[in-house]
N, C-alpha and C. Protein backbone atom coordinates (compact mmCIF):
# COMPACT_ATOMS: atom_id res chain seq x y z
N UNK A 1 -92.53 -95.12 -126.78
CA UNK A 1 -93.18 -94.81 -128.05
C UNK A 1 -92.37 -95.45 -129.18
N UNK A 2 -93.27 -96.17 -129.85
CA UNK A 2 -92.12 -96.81 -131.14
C UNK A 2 -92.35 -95.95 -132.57
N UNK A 3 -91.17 -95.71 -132.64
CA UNK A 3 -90.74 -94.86 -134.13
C UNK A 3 -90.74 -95.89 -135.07
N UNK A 4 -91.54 -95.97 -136.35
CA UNK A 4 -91.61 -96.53 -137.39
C UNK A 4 -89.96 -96.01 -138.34
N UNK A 5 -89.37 -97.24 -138.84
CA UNK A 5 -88.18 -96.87 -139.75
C UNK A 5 -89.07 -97.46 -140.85
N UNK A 6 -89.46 -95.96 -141.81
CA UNK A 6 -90.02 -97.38 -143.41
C UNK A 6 -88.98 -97.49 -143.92
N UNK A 7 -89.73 -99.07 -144.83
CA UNK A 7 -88.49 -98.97 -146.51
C UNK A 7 -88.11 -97.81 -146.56
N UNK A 8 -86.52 -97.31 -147.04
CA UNK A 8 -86.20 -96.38 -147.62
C UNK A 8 -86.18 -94.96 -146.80
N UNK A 9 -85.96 -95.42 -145.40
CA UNK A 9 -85.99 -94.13 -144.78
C UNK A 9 -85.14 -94.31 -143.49
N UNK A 10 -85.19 -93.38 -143.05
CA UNK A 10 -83.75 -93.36 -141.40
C UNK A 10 -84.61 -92.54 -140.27
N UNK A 11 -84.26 -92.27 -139.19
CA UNK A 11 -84.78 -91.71 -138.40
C UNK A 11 -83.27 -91.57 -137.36
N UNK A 12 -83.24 -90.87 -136.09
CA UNK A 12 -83.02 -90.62 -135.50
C UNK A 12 -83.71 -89.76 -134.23
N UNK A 13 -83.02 -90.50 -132.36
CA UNK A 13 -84.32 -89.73 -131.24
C UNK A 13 -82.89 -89.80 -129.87
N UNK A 14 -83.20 -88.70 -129.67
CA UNK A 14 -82.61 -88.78 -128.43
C UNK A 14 -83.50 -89.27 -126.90
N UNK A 15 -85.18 -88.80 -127.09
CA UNK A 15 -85.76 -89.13 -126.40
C UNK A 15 -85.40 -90.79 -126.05
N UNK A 16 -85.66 -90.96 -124.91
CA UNK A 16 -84.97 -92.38 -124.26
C UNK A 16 -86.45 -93.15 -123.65
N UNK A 17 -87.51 -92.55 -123.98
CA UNK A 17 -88.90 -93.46 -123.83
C UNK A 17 -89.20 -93.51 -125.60
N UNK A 18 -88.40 -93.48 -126.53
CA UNK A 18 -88.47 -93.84 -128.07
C UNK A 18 -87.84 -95.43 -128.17
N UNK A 19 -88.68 -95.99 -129.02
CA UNK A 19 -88.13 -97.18 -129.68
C UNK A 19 -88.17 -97.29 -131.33
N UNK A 20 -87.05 -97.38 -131.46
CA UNK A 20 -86.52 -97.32 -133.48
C UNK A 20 -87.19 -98.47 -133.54
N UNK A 21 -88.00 -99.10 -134.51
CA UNK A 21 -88.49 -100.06 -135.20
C UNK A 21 -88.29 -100.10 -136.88
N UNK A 22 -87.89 -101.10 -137.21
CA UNK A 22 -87.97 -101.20 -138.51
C UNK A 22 -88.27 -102.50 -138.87
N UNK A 23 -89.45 -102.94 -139.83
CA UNK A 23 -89.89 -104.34 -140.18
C UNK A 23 -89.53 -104.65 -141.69
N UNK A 24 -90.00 -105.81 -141.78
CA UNK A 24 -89.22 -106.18 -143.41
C UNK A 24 -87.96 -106.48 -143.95
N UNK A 25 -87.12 -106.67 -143.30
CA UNK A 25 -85.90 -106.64 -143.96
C UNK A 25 -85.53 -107.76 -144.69
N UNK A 26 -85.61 -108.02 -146.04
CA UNK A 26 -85.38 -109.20 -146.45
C UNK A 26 -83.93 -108.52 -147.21
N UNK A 27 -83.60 -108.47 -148.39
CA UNK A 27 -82.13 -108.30 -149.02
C UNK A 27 -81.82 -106.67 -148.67
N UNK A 28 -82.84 -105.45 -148.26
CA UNK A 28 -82.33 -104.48 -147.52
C UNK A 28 -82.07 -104.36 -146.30
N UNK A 29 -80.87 -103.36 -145.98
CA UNK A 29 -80.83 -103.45 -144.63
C UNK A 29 -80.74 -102.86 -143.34
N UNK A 30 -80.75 -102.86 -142.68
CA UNK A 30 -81.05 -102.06 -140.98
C UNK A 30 -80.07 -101.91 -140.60
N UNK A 31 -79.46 -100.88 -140.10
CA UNK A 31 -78.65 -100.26 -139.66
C UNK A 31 -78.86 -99.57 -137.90
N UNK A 32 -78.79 -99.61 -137.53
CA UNK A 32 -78.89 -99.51 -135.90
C UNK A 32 -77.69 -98.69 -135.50
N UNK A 33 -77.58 -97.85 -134.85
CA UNK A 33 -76.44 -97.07 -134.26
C UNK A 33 -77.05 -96.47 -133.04
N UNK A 34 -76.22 -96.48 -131.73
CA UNK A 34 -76.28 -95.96 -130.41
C UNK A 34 -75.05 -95.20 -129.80
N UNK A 35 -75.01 -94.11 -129.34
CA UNK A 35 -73.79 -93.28 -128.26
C UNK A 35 -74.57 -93.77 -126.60
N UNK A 36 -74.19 -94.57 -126.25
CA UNK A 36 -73.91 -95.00 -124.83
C UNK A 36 -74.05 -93.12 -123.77
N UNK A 37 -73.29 -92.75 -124.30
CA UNK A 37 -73.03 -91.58 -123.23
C UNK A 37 -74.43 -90.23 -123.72
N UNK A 38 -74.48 -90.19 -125.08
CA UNK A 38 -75.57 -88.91 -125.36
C UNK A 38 -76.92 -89.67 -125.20
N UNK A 39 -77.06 -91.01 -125.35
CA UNK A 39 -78.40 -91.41 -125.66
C UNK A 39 -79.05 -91.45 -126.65
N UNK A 40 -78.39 -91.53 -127.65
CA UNK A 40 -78.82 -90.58 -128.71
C UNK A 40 -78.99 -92.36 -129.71
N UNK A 41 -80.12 -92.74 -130.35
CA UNK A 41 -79.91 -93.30 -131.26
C UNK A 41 -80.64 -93.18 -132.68
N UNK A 42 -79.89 -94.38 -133.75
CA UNK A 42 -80.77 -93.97 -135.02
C UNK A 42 -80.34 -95.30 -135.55
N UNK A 43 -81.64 -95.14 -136.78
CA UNK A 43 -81.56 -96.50 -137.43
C UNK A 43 -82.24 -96.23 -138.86
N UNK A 44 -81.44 -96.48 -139.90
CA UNK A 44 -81.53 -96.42 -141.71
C UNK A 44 -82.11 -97.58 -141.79
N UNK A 45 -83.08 -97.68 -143.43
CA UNK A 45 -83.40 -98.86 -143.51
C UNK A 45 -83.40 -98.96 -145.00
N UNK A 46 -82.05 -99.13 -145.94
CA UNK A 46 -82.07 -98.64 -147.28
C UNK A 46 -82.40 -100.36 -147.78
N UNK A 47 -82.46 -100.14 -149.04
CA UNK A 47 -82.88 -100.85 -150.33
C UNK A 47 -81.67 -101.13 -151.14
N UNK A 48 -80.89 -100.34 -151.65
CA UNK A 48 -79.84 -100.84 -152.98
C UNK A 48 -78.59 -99.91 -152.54
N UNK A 49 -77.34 -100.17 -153.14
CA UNK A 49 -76.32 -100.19 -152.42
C UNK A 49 -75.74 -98.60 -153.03
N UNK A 50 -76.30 -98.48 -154.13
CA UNK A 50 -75.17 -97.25 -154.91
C UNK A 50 -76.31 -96.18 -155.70
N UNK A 51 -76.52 -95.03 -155.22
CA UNK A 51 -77.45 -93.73 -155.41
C UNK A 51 -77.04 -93.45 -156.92
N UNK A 52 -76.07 -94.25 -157.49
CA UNK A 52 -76.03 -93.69 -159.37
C UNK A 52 -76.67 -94.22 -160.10
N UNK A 53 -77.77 -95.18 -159.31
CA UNK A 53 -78.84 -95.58 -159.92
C UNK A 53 -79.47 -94.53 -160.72
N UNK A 54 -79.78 -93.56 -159.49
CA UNK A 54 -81.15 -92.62 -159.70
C UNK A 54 -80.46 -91.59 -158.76
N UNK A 55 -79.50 -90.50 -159.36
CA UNK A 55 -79.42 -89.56 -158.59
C UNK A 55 -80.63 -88.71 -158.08
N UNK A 56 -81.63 -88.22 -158.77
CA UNK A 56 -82.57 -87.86 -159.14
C UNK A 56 -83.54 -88.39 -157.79
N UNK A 57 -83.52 -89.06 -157.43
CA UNK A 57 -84.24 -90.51 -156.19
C UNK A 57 -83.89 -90.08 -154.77
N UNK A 58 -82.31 -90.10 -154.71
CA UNK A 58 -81.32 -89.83 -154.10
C UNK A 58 -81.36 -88.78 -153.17
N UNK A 59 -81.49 -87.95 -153.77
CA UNK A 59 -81.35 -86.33 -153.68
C UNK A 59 -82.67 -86.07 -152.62
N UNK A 60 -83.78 -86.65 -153.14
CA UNK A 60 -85.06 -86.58 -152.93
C UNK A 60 -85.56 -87.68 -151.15
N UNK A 61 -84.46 -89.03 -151.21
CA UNK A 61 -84.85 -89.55 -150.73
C UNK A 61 -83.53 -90.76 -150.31
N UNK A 62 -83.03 -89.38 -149.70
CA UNK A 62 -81.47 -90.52 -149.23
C UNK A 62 -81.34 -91.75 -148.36
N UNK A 63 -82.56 -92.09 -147.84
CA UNK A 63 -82.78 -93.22 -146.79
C UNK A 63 -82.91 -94.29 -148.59
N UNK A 64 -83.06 -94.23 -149.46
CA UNK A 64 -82.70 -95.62 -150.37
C UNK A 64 -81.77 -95.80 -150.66
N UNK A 65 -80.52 -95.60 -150.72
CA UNK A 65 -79.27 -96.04 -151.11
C UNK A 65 -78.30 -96.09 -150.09
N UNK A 66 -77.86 -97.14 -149.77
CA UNK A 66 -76.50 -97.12 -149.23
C UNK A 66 -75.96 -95.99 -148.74
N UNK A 67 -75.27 -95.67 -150.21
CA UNK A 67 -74.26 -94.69 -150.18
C UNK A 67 -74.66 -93.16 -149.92
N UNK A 68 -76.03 -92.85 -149.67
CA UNK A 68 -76.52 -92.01 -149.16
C UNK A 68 -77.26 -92.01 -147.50
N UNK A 69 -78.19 -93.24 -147.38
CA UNK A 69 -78.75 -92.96 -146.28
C UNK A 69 -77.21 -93.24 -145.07
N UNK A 70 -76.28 -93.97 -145.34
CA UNK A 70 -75.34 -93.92 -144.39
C UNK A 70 -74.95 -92.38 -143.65
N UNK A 71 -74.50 -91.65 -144.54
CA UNK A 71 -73.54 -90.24 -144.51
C UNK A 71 -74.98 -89.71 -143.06
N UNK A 72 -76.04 -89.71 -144.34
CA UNK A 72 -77.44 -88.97 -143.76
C UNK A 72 -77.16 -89.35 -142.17
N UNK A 73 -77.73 -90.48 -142.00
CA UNK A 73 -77.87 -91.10 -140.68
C UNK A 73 -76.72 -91.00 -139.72
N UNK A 74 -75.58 -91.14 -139.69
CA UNK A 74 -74.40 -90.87 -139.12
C UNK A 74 -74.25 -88.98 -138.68
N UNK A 75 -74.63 -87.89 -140.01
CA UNK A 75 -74.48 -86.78 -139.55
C UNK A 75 -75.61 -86.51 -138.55
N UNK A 76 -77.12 -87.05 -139.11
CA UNK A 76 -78.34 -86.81 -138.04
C UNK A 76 -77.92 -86.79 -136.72
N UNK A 77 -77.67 -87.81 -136.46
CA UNK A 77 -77.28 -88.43 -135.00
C UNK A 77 -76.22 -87.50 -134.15
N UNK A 78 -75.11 -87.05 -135.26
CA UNK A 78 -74.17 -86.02 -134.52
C UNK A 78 -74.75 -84.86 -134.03
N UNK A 79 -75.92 -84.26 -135.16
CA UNK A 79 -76.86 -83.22 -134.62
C UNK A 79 -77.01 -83.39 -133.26
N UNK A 80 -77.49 -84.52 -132.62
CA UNK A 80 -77.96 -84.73 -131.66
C UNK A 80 -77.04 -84.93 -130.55
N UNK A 81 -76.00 -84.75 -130.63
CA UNK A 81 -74.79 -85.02 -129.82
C UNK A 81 -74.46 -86.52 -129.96
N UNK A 82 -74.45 -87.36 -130.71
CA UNK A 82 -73.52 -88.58 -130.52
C UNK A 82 -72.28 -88.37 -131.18
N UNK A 83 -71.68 -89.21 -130.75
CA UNK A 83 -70.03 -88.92 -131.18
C UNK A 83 -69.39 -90.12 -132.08
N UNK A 84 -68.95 -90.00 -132.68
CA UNK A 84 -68.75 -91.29 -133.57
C UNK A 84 -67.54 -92.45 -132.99
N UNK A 85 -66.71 -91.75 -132.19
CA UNK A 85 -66.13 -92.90 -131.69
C UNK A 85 -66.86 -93.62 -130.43
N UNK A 86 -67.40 -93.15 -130.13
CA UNK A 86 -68.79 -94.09 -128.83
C UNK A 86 -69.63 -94.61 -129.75
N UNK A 87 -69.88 -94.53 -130.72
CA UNK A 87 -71.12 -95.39 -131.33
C UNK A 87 -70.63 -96.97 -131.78
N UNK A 88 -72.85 -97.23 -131.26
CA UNK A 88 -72.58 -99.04 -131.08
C UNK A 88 -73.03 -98.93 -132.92
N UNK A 89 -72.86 -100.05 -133.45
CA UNK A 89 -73.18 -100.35 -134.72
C UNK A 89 -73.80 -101.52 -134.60
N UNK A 90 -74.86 -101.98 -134.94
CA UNK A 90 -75.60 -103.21 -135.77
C UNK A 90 -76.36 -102.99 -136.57
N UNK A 91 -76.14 -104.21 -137.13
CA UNK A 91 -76.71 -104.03 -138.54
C UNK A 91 -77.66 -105.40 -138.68
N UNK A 92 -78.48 -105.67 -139.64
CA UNK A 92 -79.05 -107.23 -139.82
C UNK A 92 -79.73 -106.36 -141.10
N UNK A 93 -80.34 -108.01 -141.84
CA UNK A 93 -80.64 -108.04 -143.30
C UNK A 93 -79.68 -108.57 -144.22
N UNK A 94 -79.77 -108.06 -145.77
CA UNK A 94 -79.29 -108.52 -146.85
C UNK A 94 -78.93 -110.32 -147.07
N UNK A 95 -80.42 -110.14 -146.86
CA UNK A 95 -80.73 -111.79 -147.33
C UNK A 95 -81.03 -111.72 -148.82
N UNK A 96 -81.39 -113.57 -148.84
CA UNK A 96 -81.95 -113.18 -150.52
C UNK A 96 -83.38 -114.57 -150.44
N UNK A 97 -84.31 -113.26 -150.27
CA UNK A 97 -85.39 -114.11 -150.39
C UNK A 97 -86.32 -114.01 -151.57
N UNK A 98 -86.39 -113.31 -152.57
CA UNK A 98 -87.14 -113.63 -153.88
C UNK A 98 -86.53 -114.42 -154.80
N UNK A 99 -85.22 -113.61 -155.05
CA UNK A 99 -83.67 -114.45 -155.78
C UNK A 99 -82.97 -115.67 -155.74
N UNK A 100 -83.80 -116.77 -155.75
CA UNK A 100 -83.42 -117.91 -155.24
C UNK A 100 -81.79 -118.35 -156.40
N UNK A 101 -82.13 -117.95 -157.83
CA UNK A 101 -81.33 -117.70 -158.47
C UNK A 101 -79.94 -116.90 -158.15
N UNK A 102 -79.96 -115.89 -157.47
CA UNK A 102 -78.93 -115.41 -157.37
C UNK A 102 -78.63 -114.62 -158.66
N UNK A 103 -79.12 -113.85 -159.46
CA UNK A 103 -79.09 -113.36 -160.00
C UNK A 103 -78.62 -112.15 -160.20
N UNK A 104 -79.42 -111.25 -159.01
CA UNK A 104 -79.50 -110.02 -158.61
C UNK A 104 -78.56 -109.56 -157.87
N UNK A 105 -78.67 -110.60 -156.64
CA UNK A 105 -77.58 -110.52 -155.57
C UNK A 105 -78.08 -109.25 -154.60
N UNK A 106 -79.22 -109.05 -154.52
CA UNK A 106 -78.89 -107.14 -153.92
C UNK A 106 -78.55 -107.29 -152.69
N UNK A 107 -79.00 -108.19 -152.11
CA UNK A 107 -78.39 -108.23 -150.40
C UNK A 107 -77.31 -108.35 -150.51
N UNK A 108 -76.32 -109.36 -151.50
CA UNK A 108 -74.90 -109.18 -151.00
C UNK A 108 -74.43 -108.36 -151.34
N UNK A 109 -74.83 -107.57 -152.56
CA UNK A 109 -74.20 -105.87 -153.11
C UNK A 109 -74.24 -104.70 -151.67
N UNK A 110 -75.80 -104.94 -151.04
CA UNK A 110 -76.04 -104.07 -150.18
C UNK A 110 -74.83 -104.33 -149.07
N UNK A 111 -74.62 -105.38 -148.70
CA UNK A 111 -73.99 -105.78 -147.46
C UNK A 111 -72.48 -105.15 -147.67
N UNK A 112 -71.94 -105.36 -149.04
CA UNK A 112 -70.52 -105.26 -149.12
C UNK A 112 -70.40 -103.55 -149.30
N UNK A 113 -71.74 -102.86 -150.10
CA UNK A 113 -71.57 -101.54 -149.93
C UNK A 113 -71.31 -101.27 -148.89
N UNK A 114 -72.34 -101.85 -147.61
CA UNK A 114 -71.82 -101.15 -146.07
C UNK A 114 -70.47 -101.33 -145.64
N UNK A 115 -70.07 -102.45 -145.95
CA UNK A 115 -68.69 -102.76 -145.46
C UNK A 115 -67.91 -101.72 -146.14
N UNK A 116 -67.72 -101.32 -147.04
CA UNK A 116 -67.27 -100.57 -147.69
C UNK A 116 -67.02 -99.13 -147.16
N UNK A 117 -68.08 -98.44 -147.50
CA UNK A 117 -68.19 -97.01 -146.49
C UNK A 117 -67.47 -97.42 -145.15
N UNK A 118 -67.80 -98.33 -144.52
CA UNK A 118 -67.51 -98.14 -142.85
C UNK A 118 -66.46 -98.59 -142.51
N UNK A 119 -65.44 -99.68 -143.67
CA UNK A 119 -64.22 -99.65 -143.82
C UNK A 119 -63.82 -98.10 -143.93
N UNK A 120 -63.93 -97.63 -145.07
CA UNK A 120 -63.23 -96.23 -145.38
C UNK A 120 -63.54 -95.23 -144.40
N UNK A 121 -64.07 -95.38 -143.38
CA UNK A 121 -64.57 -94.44 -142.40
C UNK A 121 -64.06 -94.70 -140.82
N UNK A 122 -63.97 -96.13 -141.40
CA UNK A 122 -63.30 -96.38 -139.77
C UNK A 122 -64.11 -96.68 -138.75
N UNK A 123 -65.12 -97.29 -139.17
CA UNK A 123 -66.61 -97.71 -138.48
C UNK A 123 -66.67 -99.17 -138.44
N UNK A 124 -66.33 -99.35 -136.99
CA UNK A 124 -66.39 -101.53 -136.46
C UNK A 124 -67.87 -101.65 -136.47
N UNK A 125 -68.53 -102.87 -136.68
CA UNK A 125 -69.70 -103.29 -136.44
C UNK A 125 -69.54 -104.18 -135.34
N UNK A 126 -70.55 -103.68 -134.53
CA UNK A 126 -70.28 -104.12 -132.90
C UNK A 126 -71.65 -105.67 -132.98
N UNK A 127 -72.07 -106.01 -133.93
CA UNK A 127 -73.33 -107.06 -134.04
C UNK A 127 -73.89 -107.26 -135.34
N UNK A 128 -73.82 -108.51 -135.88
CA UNK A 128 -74.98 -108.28 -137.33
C UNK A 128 -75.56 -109.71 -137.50
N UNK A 129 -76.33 -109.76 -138.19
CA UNK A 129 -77.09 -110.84 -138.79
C UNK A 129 -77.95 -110.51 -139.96
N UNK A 130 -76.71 -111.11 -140.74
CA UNK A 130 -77.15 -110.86 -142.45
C UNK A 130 -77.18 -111.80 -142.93
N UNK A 131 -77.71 -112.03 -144.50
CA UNK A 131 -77.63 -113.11 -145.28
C UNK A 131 -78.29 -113.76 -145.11
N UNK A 132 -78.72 -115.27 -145.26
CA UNK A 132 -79.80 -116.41 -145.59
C UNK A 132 -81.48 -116.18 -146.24
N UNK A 133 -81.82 -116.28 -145.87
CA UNK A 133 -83.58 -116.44 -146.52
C UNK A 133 -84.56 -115.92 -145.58
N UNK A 134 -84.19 -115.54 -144.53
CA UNK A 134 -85.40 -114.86 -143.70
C UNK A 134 -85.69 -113.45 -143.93
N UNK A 135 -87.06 -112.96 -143.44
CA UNK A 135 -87.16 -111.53 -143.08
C UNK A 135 -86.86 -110.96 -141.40
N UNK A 136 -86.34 -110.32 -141.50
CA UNK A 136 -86.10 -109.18 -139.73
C UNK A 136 -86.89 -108.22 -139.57
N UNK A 137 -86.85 -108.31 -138.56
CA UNK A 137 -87.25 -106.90 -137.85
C UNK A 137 -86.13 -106.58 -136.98
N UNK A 138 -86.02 -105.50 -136.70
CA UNK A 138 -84.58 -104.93 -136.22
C UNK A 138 -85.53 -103.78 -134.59
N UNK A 139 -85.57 -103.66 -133.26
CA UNK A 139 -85.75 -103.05 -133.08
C UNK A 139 -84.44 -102.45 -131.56
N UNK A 140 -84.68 -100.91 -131.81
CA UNK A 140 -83.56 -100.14 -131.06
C UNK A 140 -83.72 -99.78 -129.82
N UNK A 141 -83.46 -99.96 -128.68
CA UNK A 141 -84.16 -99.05 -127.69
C UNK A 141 -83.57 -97.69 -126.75
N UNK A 142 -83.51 -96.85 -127.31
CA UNK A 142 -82.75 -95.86 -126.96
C UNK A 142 -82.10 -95.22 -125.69
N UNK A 143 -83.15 -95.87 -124.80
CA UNK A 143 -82.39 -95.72 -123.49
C UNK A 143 -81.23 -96.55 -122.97
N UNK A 144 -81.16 -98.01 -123.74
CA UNK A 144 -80.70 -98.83 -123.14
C UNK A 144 -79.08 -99.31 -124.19
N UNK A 145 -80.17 -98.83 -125.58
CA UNK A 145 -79.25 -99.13 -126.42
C UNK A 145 -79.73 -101.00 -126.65
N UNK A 146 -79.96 -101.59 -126.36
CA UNK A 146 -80.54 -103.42 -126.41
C UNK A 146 -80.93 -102.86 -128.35
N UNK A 147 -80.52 -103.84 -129.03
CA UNK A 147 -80.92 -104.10 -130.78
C UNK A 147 -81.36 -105.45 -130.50
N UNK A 148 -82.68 -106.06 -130.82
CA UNK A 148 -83.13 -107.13 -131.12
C UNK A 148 -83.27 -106.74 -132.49
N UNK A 149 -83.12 -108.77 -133.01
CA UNK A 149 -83.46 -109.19 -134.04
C UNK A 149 -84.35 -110.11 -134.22
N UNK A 150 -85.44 -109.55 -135.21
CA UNK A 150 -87.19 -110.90 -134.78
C UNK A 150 -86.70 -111.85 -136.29
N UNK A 151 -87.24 -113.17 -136.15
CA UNK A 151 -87.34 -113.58 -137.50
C UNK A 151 -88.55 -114.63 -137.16
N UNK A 152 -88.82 -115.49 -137.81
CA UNK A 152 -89.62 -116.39 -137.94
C UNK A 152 -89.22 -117.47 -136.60
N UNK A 153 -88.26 -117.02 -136.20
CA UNK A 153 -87.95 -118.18 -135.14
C UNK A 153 -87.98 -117.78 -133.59
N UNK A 154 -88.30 -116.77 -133.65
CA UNK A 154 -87.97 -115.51 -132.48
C UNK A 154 -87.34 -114.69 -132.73
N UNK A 155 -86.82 -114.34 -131.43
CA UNK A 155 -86.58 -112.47 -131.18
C UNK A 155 -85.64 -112.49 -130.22
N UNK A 156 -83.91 -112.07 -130.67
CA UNK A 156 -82.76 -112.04 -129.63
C UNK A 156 -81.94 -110.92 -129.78
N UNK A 157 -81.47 -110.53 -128.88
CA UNK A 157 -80.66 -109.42 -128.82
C UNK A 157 -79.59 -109.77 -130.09
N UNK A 158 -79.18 -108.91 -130.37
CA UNK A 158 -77.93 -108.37 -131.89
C UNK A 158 -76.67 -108.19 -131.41
């Protein structure tokens, strides 16, 4: 069964006939996490890097920020028995495909927010594919733990 991740939202399944899906990812990004031993996986799919945008947003809807849907998604998953030192990490996104300018930057803001948190947390990224001009799709498969990444060119494991 495939679980939809929208813009701006996270999920987590221990069921192991579940598949995390998330489409779109152009400068936001996908987050993928698996425990090998509980089965247990989950996958965020935020938008902008820092919730002091719009606490107000935040509060309401922690899968958009960084600095919120992370915490979210990481405690979900413990609910479920994963453990944080067994967890796989990938990530893909934070491209820049409207911004040809570079203006905005939000993919690389987004990208360095993650690095950030998961520096200070002590969280390796075990796979990613970020940056350039494409859109992703990111999908999880919970029994197996396998993260593909789709783009315009195909579709390979993460």
């Amino acid at each position: 069964m495939d679980l939809v991740v929208d813009i701006a939202d996270l999920a987590v399944s221990n069921d192991t006939d579940t598949t995390l899906i998330t489409y779109s990812l152009g400068s936001c990004i996908g987050v993928a996490i698996w425990d090998p031993d509980a089965k247990v996986g989950g996958m965020a799919h935020f938008m902008l890097p820092e919730s002091k945008l719009s606490p107000e947003k935040a509060k309401h809807n922690p899968g958009m920020f960084c600095d919120t849907a992370i915490p979210k998604l990481f405690r979900s998953a413990y609910e479920l028995g994963a453990v944080k030192k067994r967890l796989v990490v990938k990530i893909a996104g934070g491209g820049q495909l409207l911004d040809d300018s570079g203006t905005f930057n939000i993919g690389k803001r987004n990208y360095l927010a993650l690095r950030k948190i998961f520096w200070k947390n002590g969280v390796m990224i075990d796979g990613e594919d970020v940056g350039g001009a494409a859109s992703r799709t990111v999908r999880l498969y919970v029994k197996t733990g396998l993260t593909t990444v789709k783009t315009r060119t195909g579709e390979v494991p993460l």
